[in-house]
PDB file of N, CA and C in Angstrom:
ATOM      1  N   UNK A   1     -62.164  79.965   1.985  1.00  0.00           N
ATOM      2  CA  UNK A   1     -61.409  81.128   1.552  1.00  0.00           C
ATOM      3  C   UNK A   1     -60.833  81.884   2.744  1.00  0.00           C
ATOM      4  N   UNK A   2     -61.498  82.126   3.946  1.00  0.00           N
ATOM      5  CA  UNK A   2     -61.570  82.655   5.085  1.00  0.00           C
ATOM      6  C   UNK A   2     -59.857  81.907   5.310  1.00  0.00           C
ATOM      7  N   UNK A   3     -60.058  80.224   5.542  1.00  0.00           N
ATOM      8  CA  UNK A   3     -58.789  79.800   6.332  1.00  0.00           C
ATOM      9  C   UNK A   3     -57.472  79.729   5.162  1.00  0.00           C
ATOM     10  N   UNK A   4     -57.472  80.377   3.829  1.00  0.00           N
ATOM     11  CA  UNK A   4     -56.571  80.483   3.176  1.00  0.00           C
ATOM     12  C   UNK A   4     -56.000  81.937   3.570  1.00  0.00           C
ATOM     13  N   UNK A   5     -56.529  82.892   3.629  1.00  0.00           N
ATOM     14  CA  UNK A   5     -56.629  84.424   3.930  1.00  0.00           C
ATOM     15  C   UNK A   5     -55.891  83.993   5.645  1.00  0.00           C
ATOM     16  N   UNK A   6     -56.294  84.051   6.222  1.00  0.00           N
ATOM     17  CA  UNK A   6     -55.965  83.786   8.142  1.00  0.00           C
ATOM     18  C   UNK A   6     -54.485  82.836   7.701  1.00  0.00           C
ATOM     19  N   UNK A   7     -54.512  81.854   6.941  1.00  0.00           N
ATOM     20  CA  UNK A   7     -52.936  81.539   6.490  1.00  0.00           C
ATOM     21  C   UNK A   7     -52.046  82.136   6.291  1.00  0.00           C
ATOM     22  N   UNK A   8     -51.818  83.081   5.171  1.00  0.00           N
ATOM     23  CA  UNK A   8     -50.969  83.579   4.510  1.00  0.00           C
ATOM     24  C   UNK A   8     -50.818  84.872   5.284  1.00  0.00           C
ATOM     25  N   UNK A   9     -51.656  85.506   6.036  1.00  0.00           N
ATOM     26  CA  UNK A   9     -51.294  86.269   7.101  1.00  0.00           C
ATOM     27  C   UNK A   9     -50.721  86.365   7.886  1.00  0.00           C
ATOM     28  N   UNK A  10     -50.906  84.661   8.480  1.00  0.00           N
ATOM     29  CA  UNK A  10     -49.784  84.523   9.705  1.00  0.00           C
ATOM     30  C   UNK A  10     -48.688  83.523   8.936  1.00  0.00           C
ATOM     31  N   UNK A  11     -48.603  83.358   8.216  1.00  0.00           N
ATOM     32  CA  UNK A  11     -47.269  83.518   7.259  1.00  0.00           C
ATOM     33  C   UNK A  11     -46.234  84.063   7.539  1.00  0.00           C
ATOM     34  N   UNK A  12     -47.206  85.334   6.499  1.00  0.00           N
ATOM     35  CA  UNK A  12     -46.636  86.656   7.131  1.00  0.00           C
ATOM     36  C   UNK A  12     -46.220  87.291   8.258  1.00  0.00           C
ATOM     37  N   UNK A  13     -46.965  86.965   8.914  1.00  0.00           N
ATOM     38  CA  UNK A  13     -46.489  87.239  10.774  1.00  0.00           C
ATOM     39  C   UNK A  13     -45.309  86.692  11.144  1.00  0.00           C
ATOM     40  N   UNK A  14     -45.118  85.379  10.528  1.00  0.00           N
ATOM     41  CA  UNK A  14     -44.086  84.576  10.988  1.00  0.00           C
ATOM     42  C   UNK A  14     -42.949  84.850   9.924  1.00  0.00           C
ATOM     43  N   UNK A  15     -42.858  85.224   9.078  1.00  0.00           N
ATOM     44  CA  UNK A  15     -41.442  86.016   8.178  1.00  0.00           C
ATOM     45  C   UNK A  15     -40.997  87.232   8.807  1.00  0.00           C
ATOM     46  N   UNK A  16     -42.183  87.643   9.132  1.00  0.00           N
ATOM     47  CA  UNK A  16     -41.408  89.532   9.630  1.00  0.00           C
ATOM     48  C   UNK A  16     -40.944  89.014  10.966  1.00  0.00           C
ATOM     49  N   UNK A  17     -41.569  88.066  12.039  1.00  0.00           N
ATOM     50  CA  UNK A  17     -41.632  88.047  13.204  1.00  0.00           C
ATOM     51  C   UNK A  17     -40.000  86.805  12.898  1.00  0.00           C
ATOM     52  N   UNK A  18     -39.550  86.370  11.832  1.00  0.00           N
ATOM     53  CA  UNK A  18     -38.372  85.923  11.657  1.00  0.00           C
ATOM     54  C   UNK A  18     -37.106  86.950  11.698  1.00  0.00           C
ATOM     55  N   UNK A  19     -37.425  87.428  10.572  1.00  0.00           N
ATOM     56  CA  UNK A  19     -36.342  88.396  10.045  1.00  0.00           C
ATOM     57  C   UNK A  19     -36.127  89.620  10.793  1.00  0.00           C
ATOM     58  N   UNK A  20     -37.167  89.942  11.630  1.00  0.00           N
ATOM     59  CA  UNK A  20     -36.760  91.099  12.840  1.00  0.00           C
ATOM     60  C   UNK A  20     -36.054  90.495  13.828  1.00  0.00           C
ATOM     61  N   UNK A  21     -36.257  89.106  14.205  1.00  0.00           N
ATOM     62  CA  UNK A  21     -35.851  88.425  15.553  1.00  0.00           C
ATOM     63  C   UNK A  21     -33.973  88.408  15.238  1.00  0.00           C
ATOM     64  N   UNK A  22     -34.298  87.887  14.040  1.00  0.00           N
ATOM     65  CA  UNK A  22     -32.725  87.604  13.645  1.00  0.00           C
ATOM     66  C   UNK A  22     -31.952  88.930  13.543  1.00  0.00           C
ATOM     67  N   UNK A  23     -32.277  89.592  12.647  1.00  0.00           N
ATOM     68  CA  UNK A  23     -31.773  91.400  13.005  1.00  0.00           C
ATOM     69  C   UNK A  23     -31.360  91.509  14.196  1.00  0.00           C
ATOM     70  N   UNK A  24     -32.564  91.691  15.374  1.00  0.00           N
ATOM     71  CA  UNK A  24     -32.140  92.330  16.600  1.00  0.00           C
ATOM     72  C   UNK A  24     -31.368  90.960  17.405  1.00  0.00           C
ATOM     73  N   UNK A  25     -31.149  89.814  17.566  1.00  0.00           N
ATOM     74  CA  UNK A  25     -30.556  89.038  17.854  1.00  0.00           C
ATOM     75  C   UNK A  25     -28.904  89.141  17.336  1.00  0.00           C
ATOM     76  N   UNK A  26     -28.517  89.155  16.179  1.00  0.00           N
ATOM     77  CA  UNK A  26     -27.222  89.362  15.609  1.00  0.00           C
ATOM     78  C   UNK A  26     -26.390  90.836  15.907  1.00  0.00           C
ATOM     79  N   UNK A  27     -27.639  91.762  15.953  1.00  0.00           N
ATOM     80  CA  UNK A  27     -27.120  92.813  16.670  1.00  0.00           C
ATOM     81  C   UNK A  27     -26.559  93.098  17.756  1.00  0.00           C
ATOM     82  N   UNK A  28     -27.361  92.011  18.576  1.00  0.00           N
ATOM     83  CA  UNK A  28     -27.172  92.535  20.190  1.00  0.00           C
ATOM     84  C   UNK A  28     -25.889  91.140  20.348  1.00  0.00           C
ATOM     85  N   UNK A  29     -25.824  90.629  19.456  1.00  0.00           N
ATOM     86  CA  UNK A  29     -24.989  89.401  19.836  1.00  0.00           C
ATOM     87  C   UNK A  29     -23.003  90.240  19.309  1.00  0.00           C
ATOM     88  N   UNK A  30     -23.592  90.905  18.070  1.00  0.00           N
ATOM     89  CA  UNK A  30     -22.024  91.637  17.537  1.00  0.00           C
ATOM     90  C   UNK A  30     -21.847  92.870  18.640  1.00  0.00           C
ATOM     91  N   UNK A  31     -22.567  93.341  19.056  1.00  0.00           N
ATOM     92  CA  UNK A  31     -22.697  94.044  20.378  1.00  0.00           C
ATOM     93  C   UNK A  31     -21.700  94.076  21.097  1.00  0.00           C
ATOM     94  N   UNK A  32     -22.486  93.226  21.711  1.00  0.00           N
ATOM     95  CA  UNK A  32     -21.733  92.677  23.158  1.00  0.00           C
ATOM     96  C   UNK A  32     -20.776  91.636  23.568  1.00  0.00           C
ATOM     97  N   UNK A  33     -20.484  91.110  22.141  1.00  0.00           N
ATOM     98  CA  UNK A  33     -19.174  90.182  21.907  1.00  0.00           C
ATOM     99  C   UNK A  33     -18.328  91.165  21.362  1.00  0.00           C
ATOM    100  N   UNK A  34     -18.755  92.234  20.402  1.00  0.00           N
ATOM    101  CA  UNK A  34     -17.482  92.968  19.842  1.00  0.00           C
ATOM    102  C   UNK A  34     -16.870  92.285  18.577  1.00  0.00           C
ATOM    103  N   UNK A  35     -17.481  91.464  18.150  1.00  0.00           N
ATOM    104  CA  UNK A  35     -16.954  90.594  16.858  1.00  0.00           C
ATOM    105  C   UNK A  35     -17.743  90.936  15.258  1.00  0.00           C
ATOM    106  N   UNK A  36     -17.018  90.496  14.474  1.00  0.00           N
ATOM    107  CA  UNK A  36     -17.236  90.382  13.331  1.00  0.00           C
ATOM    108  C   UNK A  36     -18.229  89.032  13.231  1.00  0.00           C
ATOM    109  N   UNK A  37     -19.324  89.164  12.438  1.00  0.00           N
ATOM    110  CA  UNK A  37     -20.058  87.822  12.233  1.00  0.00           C
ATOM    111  C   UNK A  37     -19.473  87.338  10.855  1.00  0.00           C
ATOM    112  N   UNK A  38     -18.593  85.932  10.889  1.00  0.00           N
ATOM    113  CA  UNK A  38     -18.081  85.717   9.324  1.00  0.00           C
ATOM    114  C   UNK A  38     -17.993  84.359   9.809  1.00  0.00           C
ATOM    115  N   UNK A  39     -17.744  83.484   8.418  1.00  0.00           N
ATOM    116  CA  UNK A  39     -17.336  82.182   8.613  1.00  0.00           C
ATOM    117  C   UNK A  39     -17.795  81.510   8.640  1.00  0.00           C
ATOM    118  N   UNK A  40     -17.534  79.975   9.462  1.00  0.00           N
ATOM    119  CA  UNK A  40     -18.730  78.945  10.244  1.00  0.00           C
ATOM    120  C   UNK A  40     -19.216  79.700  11.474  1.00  0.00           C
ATOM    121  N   UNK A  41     -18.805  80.536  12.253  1.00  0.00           N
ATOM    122  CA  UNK A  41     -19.897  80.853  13.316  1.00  0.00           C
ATOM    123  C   UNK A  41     -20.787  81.265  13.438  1.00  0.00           C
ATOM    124  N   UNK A  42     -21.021  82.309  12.166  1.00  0.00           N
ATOM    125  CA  UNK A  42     -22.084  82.601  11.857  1.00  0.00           C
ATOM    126  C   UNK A  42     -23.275  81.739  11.150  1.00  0.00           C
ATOM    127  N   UNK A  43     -23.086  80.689  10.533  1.00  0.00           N
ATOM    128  CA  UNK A  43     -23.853  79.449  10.457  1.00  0.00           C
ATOM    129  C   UNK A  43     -24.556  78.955  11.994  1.00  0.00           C
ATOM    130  N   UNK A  44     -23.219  78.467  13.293  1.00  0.00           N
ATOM    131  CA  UNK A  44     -23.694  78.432  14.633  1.00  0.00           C
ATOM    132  C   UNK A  44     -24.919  79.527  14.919  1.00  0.00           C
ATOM    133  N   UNK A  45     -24.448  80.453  14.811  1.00  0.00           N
ATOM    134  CA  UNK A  45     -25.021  81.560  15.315  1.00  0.00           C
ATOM    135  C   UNK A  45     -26.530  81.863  14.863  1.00  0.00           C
ATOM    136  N   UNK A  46     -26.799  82.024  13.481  1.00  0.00           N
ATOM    137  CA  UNK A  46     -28.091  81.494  12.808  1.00  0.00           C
ATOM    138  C   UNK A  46     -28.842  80.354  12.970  1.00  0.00           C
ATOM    139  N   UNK A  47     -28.467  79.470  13.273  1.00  0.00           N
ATOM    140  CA  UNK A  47     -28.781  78.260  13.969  1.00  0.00           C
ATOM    141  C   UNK A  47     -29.259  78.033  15.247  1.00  0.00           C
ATOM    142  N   UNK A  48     -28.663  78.754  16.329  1.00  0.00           N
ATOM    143  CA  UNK A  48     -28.913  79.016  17.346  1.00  0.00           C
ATOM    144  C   UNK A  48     -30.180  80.252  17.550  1.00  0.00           C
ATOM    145  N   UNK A  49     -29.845  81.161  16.669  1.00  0.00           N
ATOM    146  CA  UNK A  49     -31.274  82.226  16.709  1.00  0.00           C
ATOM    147  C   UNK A  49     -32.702  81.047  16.335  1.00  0.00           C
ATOM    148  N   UNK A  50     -32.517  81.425  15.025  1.00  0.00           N
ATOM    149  CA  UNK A  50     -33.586  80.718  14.744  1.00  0.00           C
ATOM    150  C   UNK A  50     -34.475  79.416  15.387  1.00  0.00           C
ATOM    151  N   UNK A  51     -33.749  78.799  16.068  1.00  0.00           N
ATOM    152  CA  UNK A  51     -34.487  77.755  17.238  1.00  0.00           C
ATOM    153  C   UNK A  51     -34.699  78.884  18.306  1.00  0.00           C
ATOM    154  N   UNK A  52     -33.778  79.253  18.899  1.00  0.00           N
ATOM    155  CA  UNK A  52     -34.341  80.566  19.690  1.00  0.00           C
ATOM    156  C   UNK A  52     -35.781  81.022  19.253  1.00  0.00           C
ATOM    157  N   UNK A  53     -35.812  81.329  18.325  1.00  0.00           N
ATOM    158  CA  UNK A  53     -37.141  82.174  17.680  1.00  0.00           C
ATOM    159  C   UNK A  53     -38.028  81.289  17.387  1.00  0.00           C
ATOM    160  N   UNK A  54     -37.924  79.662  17.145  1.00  0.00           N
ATOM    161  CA  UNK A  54     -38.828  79.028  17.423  1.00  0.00           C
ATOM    162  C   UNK A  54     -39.647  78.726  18.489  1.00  0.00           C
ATOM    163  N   UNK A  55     -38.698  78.404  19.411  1.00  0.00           N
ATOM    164  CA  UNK A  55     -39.477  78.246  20.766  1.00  0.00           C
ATOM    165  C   UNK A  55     -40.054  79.302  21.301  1.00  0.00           C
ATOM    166  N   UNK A  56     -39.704  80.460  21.100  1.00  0.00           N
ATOM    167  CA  UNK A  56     -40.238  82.132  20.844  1.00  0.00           C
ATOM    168  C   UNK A  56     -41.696  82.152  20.767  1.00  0.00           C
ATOM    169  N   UNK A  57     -41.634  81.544  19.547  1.00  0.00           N
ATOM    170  CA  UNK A  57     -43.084  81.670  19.102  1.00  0.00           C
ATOM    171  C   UNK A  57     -43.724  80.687  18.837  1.00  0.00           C
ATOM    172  N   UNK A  58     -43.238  79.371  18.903  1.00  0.00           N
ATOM    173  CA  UNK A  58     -44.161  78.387  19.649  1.00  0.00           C
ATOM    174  C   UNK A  58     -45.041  78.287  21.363  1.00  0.00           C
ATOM    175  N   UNK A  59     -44.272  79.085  21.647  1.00  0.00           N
ATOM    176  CA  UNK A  59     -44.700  78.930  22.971  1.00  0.00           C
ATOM    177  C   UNK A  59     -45.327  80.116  23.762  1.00  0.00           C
ATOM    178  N   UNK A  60     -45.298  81.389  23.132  1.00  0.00           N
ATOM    179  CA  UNK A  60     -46.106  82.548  23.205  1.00  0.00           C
ATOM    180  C   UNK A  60     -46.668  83.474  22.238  1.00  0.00           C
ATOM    181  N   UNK A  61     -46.150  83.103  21.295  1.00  0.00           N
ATOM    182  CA  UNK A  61     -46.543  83.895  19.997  1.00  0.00           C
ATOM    183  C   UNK A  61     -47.449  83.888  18.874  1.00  0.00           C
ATOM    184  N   UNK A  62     -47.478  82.505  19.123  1.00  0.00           N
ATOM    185  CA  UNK A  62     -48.960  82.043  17.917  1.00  0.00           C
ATOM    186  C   UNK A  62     -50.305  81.605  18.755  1.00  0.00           C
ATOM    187  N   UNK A  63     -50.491  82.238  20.023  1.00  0.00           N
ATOM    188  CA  UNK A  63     -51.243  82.371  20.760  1.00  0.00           C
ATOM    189  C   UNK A  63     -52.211  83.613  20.352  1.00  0.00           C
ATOM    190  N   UNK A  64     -50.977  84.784  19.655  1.00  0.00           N
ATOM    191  CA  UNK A  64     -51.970  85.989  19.943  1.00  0.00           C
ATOM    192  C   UNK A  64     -51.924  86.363  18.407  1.00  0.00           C
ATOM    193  N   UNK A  65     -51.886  85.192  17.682  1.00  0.00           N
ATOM    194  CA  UNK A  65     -51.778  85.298  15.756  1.00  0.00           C
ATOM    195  C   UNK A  65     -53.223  85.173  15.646  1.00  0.00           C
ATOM    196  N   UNK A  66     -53.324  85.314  13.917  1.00  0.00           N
ATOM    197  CA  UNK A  66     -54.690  85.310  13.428  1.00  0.00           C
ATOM    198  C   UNK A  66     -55.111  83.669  13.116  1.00  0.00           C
ATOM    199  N   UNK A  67     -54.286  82.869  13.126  1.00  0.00           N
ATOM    200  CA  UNK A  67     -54.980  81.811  12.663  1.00  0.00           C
ATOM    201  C   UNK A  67     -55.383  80.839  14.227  1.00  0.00           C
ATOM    202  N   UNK A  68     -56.267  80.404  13.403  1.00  0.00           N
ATOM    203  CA  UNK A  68     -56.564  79.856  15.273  1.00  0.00           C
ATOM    204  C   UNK A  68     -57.238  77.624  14.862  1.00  0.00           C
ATOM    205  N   UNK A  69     -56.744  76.688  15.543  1.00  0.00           N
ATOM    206  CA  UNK A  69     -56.756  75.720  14.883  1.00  0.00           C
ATOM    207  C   UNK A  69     -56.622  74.775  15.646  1.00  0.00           C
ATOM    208  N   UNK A  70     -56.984  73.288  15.476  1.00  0.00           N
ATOM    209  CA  UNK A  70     -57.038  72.423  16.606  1.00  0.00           C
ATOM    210  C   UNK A  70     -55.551  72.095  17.318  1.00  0.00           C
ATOM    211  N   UNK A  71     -54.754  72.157  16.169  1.00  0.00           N
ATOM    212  CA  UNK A  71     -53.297  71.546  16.201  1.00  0.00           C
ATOM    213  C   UNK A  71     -52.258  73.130  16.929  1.00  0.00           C
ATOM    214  N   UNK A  72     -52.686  74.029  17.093  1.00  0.00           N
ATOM    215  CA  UNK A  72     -52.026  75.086  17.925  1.00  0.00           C
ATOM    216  C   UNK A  72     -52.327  74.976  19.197  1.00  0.00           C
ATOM    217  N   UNK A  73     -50.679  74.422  19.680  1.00  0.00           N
ATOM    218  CA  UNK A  73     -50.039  74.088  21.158  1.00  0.00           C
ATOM    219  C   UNK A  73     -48.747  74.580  20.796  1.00  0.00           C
ATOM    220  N   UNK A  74     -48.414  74.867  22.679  1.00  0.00           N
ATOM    221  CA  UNK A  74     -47.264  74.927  22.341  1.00  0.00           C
ATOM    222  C   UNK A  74     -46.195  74.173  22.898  1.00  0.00           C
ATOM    223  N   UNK A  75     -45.040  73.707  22.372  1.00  0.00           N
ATOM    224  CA  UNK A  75     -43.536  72.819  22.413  1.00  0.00           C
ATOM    225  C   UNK A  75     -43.960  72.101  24.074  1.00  0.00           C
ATOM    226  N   UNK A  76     -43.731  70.762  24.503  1.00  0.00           N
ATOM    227  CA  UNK A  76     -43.371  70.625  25.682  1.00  0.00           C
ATOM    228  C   UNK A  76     -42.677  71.691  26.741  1.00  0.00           C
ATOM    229  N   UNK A  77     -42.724  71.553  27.786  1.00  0.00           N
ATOM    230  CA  UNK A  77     -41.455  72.049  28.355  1.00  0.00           C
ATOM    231  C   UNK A  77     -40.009  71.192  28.250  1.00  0.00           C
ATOM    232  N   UNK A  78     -40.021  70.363  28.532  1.00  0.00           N
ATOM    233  CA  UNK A  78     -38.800  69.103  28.550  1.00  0.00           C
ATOM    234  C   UNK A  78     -38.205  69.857  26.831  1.00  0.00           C
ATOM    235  N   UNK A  79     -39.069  70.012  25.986  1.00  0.00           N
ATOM    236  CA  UNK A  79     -37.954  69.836  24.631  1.00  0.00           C
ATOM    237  C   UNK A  79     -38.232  71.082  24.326  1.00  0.00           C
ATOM    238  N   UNK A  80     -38.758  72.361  25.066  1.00  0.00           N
ATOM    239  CA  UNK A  80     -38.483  73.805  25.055  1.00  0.00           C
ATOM    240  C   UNK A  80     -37.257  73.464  25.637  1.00  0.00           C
ATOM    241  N   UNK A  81     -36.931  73.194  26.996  1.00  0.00           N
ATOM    242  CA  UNK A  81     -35.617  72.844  27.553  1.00  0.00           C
ATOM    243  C   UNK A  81     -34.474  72.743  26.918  1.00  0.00           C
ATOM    244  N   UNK A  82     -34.405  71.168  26.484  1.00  0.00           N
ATOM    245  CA  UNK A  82     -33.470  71.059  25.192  1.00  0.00           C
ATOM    246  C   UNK A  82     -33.431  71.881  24.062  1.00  0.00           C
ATOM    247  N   UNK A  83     -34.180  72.306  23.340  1.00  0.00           N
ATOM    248  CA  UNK A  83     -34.064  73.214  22.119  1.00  0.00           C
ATOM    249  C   UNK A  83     -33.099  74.147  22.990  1.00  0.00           C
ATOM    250  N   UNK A  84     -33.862  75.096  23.374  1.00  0.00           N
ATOM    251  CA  UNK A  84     -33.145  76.754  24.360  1.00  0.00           C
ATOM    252  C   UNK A  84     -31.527  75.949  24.922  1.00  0.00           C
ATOM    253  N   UNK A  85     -31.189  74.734  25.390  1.00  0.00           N
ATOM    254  CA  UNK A  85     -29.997  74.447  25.519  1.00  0.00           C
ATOM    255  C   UNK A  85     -28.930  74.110  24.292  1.00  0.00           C
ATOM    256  N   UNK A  86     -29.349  73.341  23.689  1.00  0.00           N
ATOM    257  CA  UNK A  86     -29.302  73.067  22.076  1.00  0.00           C
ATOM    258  C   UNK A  86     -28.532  74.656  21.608  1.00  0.00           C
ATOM    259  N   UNK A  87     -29.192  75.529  21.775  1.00  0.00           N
ATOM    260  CA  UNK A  87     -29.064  76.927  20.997  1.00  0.00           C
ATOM    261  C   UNK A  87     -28.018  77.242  21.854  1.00  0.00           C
ATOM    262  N   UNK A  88     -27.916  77.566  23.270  1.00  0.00           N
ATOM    263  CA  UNK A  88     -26.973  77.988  23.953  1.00  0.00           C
ATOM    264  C   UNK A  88     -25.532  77.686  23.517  1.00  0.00           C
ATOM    265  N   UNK A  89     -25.704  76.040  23.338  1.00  0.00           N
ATOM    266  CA  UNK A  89     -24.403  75.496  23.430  1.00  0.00           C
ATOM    267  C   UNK A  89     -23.736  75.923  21.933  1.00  0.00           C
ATOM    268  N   UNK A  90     -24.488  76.333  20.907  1.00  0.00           N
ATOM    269  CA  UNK A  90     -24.206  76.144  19.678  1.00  0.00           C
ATOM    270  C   UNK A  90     -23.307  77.989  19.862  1.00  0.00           C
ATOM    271  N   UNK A  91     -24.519  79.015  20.406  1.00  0.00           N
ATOM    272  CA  UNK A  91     -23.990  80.311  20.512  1.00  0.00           C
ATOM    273  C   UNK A  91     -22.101  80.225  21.248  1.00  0.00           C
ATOM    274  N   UNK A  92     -22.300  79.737  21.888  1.00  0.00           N
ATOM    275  CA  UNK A  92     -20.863  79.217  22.842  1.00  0.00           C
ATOM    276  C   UNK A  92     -19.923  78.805  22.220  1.00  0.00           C
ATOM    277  N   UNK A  93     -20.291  77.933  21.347  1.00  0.00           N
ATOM    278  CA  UNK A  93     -19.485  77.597  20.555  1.00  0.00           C
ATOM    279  C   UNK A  93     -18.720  78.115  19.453  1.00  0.00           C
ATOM    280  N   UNK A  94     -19.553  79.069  18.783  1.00  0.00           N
ATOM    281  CA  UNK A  94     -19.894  80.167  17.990  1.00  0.00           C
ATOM    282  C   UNK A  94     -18.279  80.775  18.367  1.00  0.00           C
ATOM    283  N   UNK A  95     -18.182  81.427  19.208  1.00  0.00           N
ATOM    284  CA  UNK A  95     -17.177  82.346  19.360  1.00  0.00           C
ATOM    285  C   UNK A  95     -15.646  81.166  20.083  1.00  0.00           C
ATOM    286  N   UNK A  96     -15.936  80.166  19.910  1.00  0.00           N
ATOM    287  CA  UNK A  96     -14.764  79.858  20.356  1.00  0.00           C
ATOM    288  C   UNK A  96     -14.006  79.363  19.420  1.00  0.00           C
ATOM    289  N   UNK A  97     -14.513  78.726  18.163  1.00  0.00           N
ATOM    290  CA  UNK A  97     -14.455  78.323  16.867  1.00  0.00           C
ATOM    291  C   UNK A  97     -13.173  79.679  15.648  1.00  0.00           C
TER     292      UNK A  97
END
């Protein structure tokens, strides 16, 4: 019961710790580009957060969550690498589109 409860908590952790990332990410992105988010770039652009926010919290964030488990590691570096480039190129793209 314990590891159903410690689940759905960090669930939870990981929806809010979604939907805030993406908020303040789209914000600071209409920001400082000065653009309207519409279209296909904003598909790019969501695309690019959200791996952003994976490697986020694969790699420092479910360290300091409630569930705790044999299989919690985090991402290589080599394909933290690629992902975080992956995202770059997609944001880049984003506005040229």
């Amino acid at each position: 019961m314990l590891n159903i409860f410690t689940f759905l908590l960090e669930f939870l952790r990981v929806v809010i710790i979604l939907f805030a990332g993406l908020a303040l990410l789209f914000f600071v992105e209409s920001r400082l580009l000065l653009i309207t988010l519409e279209g296909a770039p904003l598909f790019l652009l969501l695309f690019a957060n959200v791996v952003f926010i994976l490697v986020f919290y694969r790699n420092k964030l479910q360290f300091s969550g409630w569930y705790r488990g044999k299989e919690v590691k985090s991402l290589p570096p080599r394909t933290s690498k690629a992902l975080v480039f992956i995202a770059f190129l997609a944001i880049v793209s984003a506005f040229f589109l």
